[in-house]
Protein backbone atom coordinates (compact mmCIF):
# COMPACT_ATOMS: atom_id res chain seq x y z
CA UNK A 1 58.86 -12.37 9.98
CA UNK A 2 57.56 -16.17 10.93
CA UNK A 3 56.08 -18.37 7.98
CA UNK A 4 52.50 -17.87 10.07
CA UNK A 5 53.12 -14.19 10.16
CA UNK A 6 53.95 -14.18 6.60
CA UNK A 7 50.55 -15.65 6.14
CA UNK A 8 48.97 -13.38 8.13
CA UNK A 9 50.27 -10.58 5.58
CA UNK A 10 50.13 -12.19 2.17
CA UNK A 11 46.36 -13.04 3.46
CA UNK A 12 45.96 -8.74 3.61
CA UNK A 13 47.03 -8.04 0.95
CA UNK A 14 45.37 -10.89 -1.39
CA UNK A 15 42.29 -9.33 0.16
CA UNK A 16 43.48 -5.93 -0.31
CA UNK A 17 44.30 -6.34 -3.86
CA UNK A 18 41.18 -7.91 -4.64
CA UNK A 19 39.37 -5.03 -3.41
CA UNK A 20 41.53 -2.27 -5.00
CA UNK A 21 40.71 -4.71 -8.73
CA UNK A 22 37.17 -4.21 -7.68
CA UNK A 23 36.96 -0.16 -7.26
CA UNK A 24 39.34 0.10 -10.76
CA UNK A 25 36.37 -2.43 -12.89
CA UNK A 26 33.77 0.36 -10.79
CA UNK A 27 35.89 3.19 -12.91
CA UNK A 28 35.49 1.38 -15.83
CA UNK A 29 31.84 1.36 -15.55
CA UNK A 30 31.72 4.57 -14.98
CA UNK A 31 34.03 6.02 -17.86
CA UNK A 32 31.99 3.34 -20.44
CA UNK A 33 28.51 5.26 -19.70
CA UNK A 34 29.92 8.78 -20.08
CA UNK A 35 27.53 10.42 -22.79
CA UNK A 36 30.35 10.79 -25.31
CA UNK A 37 28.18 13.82 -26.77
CA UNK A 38 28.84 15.76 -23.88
CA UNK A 39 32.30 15.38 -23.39
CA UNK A 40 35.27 18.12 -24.50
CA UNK A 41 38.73 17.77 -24.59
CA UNK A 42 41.13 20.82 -24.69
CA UNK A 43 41.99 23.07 -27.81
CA UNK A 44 45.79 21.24 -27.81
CA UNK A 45 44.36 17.42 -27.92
CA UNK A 46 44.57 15.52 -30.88
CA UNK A 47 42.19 13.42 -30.37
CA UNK A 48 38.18 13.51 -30.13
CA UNK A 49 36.46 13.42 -26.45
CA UNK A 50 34.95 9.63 -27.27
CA UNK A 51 38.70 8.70 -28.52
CA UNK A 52 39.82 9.92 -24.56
CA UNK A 53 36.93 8.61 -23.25
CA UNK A 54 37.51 4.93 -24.95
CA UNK A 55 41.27 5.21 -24.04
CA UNK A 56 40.43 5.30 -20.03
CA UNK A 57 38.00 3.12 -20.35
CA UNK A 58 40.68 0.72 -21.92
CA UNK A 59 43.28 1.62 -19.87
CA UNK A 60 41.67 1.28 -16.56
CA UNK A 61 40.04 -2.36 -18.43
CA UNK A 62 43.97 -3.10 -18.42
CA UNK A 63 45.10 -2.11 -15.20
CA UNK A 64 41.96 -3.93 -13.37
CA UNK A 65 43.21 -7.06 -15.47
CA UNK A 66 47.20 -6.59 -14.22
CA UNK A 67 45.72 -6.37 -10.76
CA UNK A 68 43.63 -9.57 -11.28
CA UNK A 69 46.90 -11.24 -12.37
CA UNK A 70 48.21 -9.91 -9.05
CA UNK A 71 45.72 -11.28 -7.19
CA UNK A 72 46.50 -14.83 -8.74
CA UNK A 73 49.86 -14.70 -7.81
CA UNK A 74 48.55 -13.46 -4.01
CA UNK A 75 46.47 -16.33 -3.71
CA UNK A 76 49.37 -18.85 -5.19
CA UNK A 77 51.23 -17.10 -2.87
CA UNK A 78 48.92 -17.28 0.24
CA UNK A 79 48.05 -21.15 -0.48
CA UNK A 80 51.52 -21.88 -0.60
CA UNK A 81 52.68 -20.43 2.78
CA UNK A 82 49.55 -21.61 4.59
CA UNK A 83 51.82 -24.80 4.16
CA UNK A 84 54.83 -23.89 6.26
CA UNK A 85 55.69 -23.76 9.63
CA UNK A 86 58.97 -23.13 11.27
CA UNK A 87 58.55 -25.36 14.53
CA UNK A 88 57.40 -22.48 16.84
């Protein structure tokens, strides 16, 4: 693959990662206005249905930051290569 190609790509998938960071912060919306009340979990859990509840919210909170580091690097990535050619 050619430096401009390369560009081409790391430009998709910045944009592709940003979006996927987008839909995971929409799940965490979603899980953090759950009426807790409402919720069950099954007879084997140890834990309460606000306890799961909280821990997707918080786990999805932490996977949408990862990706957002991703993107960073993406973007690092992208800015850098838009700075090479290869004479063709």
């Amino acid at each position: 693959m050619r430096p401009q190609e390369l560009y081409a790509q790391v430009g998709m998938t910045h944009e592709a990662l940003s979006g996927i960071v987008d839909q995971v912060r929409q799940l965490v919306a979603a899980a953090e206005v759950w009426d807790r009340r409402a919720l069950t979990v099954d007879d084997s859990s140890v834990i309460t249905p606000a306890e799961a509840a909280d821990a997707v919210a918080e786990e999805l909170r932490a996977c949408a930051d990862a990706l957002d580091f991703a993107v960073g690097h993406a973007e690092a990535a992208w800015s850098a290569a838009s700075r090479i050619g290869d004479g063709g």
